[in-house]
C-alpha atoms as a PDB file:
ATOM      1  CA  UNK A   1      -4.820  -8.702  20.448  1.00  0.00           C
ATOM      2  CA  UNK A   2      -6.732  -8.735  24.041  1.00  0.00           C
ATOM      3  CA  UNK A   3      -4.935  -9.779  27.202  1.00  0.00           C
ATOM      4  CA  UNK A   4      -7.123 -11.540  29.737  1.00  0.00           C
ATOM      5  CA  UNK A   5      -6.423 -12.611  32.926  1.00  0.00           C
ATOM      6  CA  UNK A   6      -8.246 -15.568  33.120  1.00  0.00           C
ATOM      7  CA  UNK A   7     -11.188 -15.627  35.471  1.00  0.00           C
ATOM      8  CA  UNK A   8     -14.599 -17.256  33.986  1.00  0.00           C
ATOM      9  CA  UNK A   9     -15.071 -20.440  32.851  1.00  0.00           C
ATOM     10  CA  UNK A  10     -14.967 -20.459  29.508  1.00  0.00           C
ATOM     11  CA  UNK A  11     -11.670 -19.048  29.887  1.00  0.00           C
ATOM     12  CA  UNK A  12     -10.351 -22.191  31.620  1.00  0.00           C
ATOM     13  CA  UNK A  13     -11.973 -24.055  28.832  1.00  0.00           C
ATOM     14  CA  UNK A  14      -9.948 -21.964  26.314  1.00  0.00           C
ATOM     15  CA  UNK A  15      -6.659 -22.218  28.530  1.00  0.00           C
ATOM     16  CA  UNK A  16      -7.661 -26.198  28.769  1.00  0.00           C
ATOM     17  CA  UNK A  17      -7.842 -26.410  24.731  1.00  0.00           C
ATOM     18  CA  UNK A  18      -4.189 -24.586  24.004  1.00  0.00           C
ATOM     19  CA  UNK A  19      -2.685 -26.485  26.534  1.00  0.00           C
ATOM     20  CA  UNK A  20      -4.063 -29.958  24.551  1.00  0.00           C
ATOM     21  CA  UNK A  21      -2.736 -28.504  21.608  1.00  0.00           C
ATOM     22  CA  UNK A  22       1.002 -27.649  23.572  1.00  0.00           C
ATOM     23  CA  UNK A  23       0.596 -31.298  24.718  1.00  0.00           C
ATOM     24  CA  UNK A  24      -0.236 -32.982  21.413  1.00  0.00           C
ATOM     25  CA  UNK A  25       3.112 -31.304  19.760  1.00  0.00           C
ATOM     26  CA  UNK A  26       5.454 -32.464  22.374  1.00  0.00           C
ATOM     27  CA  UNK A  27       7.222 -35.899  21.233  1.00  0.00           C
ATOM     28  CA  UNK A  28       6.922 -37.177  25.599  1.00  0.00           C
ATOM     29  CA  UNK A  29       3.737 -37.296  27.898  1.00  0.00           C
ATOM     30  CA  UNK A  30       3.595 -34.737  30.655  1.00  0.00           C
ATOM     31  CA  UNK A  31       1.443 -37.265  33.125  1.00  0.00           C
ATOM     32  CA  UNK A  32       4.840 -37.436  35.210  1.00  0.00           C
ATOM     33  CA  UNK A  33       3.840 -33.013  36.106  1.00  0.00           C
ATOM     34  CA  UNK A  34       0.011 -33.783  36.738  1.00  0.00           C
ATOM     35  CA  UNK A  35      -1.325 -33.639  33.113  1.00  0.00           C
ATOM     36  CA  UNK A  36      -4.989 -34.979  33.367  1.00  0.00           C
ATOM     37  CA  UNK A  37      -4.786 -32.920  36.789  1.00  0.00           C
ATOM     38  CA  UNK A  38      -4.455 -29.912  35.149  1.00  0.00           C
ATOM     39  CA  UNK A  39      -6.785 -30.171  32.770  1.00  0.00           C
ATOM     40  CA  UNK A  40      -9.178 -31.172  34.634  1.00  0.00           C
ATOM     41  CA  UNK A  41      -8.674 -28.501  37.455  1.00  0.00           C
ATOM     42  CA  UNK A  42      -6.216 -25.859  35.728  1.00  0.00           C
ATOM     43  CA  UNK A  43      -7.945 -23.212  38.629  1.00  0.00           C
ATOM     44  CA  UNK A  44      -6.565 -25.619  41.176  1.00  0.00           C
ATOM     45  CA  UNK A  45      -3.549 -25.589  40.013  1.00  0.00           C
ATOM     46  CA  UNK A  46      -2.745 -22.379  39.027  1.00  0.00           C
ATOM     47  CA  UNK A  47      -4.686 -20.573  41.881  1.00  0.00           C
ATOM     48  CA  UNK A  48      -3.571 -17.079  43.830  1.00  0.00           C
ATOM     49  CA  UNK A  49      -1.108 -16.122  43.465  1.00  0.00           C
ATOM     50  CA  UNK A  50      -0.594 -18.270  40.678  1.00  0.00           C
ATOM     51  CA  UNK A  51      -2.604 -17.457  37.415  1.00  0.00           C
ATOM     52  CA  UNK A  52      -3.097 -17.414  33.812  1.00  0.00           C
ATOM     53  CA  UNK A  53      -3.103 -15.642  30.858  1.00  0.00           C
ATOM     54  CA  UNK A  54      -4.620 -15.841  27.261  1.00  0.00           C
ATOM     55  CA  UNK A  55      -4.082 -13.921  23.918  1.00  0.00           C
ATOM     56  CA  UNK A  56      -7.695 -13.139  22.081  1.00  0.00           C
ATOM     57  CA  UNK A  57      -7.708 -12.106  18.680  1.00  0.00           C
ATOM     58  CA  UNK A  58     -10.869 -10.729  18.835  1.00  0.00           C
ATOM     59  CA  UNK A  59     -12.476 -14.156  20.424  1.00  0.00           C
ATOM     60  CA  UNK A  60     -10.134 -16.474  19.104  1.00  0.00           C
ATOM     61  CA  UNK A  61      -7.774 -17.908  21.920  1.00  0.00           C
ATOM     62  CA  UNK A  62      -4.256 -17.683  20.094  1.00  0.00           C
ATOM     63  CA  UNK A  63      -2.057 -18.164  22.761  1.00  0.00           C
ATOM     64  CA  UNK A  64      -1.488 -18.713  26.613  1.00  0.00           C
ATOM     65  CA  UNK A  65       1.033 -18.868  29.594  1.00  0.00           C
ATOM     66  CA  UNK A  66       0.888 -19.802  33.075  1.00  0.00           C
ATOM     67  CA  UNK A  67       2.175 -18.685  36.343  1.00  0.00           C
ATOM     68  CA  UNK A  68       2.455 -21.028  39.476  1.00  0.00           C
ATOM     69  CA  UNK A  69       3.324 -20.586  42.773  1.00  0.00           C
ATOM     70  CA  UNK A  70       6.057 -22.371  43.840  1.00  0.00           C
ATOM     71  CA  UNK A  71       6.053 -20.672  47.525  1.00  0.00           C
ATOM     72  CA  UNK A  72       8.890 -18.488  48.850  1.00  0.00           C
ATOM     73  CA  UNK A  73       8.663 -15.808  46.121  1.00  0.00           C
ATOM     74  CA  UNK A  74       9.375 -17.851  43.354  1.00  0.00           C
ATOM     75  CA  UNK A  75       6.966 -18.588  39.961  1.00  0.00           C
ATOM     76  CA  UNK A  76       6.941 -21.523  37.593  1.00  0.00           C
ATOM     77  CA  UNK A  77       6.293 -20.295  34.203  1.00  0.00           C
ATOM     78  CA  UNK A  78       4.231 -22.868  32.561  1.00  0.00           C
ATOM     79  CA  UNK A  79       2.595 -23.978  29.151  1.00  0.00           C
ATOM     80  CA  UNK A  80       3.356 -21.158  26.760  1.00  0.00           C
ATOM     81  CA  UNK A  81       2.037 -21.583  23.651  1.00  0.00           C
ATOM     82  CA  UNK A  82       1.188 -20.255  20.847  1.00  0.00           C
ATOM     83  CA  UNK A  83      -1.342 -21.565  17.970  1.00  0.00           C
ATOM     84  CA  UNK A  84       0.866 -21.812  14.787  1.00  0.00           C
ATOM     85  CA  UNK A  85      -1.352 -19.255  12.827  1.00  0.00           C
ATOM     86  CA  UNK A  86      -0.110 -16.509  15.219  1.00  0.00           C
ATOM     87  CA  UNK A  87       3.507 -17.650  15.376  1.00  0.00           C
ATOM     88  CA  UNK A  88       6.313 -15.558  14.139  1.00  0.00           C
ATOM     89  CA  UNK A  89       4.472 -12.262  15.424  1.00  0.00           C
ATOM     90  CA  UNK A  90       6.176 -11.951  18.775  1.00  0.00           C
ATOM     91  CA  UNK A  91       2.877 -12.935  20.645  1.00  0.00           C
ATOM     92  CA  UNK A  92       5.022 -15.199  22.817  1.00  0.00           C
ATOM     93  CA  UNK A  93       7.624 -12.674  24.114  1.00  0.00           C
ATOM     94  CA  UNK A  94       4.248 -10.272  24.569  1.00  0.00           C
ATOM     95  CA  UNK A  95       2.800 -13.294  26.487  1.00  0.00           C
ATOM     96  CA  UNK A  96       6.075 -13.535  28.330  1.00  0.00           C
ATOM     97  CA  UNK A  97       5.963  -9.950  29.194  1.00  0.00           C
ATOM     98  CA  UNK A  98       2.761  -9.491  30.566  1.00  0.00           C
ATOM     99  CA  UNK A  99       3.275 -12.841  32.562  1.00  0.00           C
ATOM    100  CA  UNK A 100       6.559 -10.923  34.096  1.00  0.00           C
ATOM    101  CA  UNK A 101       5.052  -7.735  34.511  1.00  0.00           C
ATOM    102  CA  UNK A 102       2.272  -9.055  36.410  1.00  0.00           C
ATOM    103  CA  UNK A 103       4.557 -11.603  38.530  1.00  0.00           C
ATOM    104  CA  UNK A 104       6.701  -8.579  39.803  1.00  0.00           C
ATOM    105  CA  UNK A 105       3.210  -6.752  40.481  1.00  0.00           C
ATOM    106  CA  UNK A 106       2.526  -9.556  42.916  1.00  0.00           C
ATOM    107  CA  UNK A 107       5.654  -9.745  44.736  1.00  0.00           C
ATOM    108  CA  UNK A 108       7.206 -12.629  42.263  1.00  0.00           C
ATOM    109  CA  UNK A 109      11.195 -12.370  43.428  1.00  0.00           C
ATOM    110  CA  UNK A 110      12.538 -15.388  40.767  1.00  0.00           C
ATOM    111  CA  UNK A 111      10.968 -17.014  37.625  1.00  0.00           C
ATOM    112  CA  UNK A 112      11.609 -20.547  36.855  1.00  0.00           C
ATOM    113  CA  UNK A 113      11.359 -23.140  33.973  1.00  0.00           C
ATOM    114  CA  UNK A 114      12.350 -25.868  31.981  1.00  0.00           C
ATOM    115  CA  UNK A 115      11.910 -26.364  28.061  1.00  0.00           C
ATOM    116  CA  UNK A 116      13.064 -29.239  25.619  1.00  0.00           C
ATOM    117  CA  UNK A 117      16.158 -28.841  23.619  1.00  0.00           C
ATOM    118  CA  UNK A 118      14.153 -28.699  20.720  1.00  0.00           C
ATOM    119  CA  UNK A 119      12.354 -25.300  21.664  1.00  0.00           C
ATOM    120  CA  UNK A 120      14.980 -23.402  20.093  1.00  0.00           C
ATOM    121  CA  UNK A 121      13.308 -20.522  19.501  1.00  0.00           C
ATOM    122  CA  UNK A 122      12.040 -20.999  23.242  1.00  0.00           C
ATOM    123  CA  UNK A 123      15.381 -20.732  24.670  1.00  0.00           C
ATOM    124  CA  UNK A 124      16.091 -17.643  22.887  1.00  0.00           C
ATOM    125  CA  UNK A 125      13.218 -15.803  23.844  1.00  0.00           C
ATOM    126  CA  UNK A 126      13.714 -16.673  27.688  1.00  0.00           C
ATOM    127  CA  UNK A 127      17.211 -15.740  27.375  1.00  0.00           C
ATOM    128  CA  UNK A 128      16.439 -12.359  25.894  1.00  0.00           C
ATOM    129  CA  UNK A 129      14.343 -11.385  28.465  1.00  0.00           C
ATOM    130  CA  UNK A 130      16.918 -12.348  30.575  1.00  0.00           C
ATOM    131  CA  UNK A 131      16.663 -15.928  31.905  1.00  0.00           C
ATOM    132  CA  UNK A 132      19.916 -18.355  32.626  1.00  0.00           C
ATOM    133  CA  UNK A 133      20.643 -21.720  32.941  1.00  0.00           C
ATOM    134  CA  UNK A 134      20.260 -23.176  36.390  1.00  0.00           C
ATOM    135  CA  UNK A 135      20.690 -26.916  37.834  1.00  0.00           C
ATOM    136  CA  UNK A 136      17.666 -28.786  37.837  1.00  0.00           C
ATOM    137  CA  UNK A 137      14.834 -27.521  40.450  1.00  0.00           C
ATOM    138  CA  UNK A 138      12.891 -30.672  40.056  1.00  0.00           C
ATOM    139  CA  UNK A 139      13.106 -34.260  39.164  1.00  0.00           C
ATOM    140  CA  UNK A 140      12.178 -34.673  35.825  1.00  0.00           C
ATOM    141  CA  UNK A 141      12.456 -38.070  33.954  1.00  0.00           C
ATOM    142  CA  UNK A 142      12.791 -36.389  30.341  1.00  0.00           C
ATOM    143  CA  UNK A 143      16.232 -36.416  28.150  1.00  0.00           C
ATOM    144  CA  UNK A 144      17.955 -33.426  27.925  1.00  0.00           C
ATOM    145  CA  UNK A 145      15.890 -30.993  30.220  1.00  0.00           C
ATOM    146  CA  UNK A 146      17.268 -27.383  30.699  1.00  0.00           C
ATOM    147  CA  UNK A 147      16.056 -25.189  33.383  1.00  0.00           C
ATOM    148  CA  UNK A 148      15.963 -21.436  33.715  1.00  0.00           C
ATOM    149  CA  UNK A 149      15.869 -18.820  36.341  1.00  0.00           C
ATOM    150  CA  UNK A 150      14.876 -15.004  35.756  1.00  0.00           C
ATOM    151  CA  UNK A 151      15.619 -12.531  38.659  1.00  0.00           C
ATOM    152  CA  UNK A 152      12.657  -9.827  39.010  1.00  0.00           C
END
């Protein structure tokens, strides 16, 4: 697997396609956090010191996550996915550990997030690498949201 901090292009347009495919699995829309923003400008908003990663197997994109900047030392972990061919082979918690590393390198204090109840196996890997349940940070409109918080 190759780790790429995404820069060019036609990484955006690979970062653009996973996130579809994270969007087309989820049972609500995600218009109410910017959707079509984001994929239309995912540079915009996930710009310095925000930024994004993918997983290449050789030049397949298999997986992504996302880092924004939420000001005051504090990063929103967004849209990790991984394409169902490559799940089941930890590529998520090596996602999520890069995307950690990487947000401590930069002066990153907290990590948030929220997932669905239904990411089980979500919520397990955030909580192994040492997330915990917080009250919500932001208004969000869907049923049964649970937000996180990692100290770096």
């Amino acid at each position: 697997m190759r780790w790429v901090r995404i820069a060019a292009p036609e990484q955006w347009g690979d970062f653009v396609t996973l996130v579809r495919e994270y969007g087309q699995m989820l049972p609500y829309s995600l218009e109410f956090q910017g959707w079509s923003q984001e994929l239309e400008d995912p540079a915009a908003i996930y710009r310095a010191p925000g930024y994004a990663l993918l997983a290449y197997d050789q030049s397949y994109p298999a997986g992504t996550v996302a880092l924004k900047d939420l000001g005051h030392a504090i990063g929103e972990v967004k849209r990790l996915y991984v394409r169902p061919l490559y799940r089941g082979q930890h590529l998520g918690g090596q996602l999520l550990d890069q995307l950690m590393d990487e947000a401590r390198t930069q002066g990153f204090r907290r990590l948030w997030l929220d997932t669905l109840p239904f990411m089980v196996s979500a919520r397990r890997l955030y909580e192994s690498r040492g997330f915990y349940e917080i009250p919500p940070y932001y208004d969000n409109p869907l049923p049964g949201v649970q937000y996180f918080e990692c100290r770096l």
